[in-house]
C-alpha atoms as a PDB file:
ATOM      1  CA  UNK A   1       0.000   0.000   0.000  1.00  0.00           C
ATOM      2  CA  UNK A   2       1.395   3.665  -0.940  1.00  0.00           C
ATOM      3  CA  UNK A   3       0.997   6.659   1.387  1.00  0.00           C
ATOM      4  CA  UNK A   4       1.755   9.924  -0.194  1.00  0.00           C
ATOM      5  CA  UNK A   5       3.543  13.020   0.673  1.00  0.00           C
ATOM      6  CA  UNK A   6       1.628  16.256  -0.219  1.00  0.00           C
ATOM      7  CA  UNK A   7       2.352  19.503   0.029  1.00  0.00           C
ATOM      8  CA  UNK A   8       1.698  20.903   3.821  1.00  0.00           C
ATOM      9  CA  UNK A   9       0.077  24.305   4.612  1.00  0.00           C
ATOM     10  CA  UNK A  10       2.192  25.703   6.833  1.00  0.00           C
ATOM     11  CA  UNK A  11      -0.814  28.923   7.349  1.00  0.00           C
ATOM     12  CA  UNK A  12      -3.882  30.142   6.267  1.00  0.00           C
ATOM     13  CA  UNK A  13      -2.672  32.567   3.837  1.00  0.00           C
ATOM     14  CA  UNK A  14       0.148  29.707   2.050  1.00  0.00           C
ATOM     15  CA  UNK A  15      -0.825  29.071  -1.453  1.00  0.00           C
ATOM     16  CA  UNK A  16       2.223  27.465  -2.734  1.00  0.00           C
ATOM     17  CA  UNK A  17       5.198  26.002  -1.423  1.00  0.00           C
ATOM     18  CA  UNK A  18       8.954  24.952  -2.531  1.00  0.00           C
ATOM     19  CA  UNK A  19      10.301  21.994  -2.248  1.00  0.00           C
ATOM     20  CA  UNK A  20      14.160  23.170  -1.406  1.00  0.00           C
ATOM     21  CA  UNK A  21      15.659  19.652  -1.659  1.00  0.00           C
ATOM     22  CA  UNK A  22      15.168  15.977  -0.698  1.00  0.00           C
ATOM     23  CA  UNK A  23      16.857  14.701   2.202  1.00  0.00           C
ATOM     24  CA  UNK A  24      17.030  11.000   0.822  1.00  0.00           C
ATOM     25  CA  UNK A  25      17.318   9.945  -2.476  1.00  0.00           C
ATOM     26  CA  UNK A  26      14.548   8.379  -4.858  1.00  0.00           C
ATOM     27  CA  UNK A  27      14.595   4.526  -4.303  1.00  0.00           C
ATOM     28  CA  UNK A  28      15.371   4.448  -0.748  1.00  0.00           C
ATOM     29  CA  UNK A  29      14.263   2.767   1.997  1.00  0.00           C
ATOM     30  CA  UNK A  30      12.755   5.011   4.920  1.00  0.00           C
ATOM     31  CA  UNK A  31      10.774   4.525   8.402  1.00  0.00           C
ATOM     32  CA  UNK A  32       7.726   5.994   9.293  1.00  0.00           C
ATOM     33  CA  UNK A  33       8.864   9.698  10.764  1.00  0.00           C
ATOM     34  CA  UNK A  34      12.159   9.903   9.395  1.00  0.00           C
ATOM     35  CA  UNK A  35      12.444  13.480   7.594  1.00  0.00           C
ATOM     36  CA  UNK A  36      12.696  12.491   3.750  1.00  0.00           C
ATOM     37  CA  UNK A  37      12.019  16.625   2.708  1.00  0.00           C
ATOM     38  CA  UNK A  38      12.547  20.427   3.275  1.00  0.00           C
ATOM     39  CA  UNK A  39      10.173  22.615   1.994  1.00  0.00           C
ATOM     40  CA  UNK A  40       9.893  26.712   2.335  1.00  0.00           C
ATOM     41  CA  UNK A  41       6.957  28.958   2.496  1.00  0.00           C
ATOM     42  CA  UNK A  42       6.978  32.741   2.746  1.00  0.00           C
ATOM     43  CA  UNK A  43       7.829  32.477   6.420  1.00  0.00           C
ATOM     44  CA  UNK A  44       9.262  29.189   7.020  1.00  0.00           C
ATOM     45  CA  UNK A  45      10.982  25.950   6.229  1.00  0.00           C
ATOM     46  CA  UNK A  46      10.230  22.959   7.391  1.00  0.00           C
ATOM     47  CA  UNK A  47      11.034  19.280   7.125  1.00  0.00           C
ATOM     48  CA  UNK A  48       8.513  16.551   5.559  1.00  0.00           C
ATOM     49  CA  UNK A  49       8.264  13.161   7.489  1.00  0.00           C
ATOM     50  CA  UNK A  50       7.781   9.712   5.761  1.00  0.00           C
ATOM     51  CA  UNK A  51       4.063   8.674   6.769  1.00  0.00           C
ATOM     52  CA  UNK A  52       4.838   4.775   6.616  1.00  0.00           C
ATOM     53  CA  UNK A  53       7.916   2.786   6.495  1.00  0.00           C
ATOM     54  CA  UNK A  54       8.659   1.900   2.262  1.00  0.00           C
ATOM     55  CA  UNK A  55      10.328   3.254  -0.597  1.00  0.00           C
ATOM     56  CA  UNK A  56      10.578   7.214  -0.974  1.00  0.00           C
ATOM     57  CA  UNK A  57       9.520   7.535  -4.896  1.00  0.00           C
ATOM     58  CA  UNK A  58      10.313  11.517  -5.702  1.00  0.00           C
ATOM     59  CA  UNK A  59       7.457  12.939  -7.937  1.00  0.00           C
ATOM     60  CA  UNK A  60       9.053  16.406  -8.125  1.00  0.00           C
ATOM     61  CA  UNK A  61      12.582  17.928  -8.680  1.00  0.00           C
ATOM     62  CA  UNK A  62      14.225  20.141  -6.033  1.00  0.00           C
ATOM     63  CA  UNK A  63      12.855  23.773  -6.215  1.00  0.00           C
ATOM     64  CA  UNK A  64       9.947  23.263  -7.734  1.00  0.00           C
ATOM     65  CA  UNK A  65       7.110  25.773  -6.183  1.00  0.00           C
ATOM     66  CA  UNK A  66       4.126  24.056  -6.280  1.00  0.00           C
ATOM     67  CA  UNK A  67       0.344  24.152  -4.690  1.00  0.00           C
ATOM     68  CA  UNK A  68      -0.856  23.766  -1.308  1.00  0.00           C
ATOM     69  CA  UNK A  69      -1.226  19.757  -1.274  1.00  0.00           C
ATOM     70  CA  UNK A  70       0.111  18.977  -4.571  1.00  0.00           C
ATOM     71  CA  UNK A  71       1.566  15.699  -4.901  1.00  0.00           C
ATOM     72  CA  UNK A  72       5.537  15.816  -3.972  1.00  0.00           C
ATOM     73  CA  UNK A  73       6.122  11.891  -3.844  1.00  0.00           C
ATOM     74  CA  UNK A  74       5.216   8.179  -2.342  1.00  0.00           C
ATOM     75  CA  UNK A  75       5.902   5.882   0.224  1.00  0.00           C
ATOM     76  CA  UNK A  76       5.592   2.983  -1.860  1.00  0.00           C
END
């Protein structure tokens, strides 16, 4: 079963986000928690955690700006 990683909304007023880099590379393993992103808004950045344990399957490239809860990857 995949679980995916969206794009948070880190406030209200956040429209879009960027996805500054990946912490792990596409294809590897990762446990439920571990930070596997950082993405910015207009005020801060903050670090994605894996929702399951799997493979971390990138959907986008690093800074891409994107919407609020756009697809970013999968937990595969």
């Amino acid at each position: 079963m995949s679980s995916e990683l969206r794009m948070p909304q880190l406030g209200m007023m956040m429209m879009e986000g960027t996805l500054l880099r990946w912490l792990v590379p596409d294809g590897t393993p990762v446990k439920a928690g571990q930070d596997v992103a950082e993405i910015e808004s207009e005020k801060a950045v903050q670090a994605i955690p894996a929702p399951t344990d799997g493979i971390l399957r990138q959907s986008i490239a690093e800074g891409q700006v994107v919407p609020v809860l756009s697809l970013i990857g999968i937990v595969e």
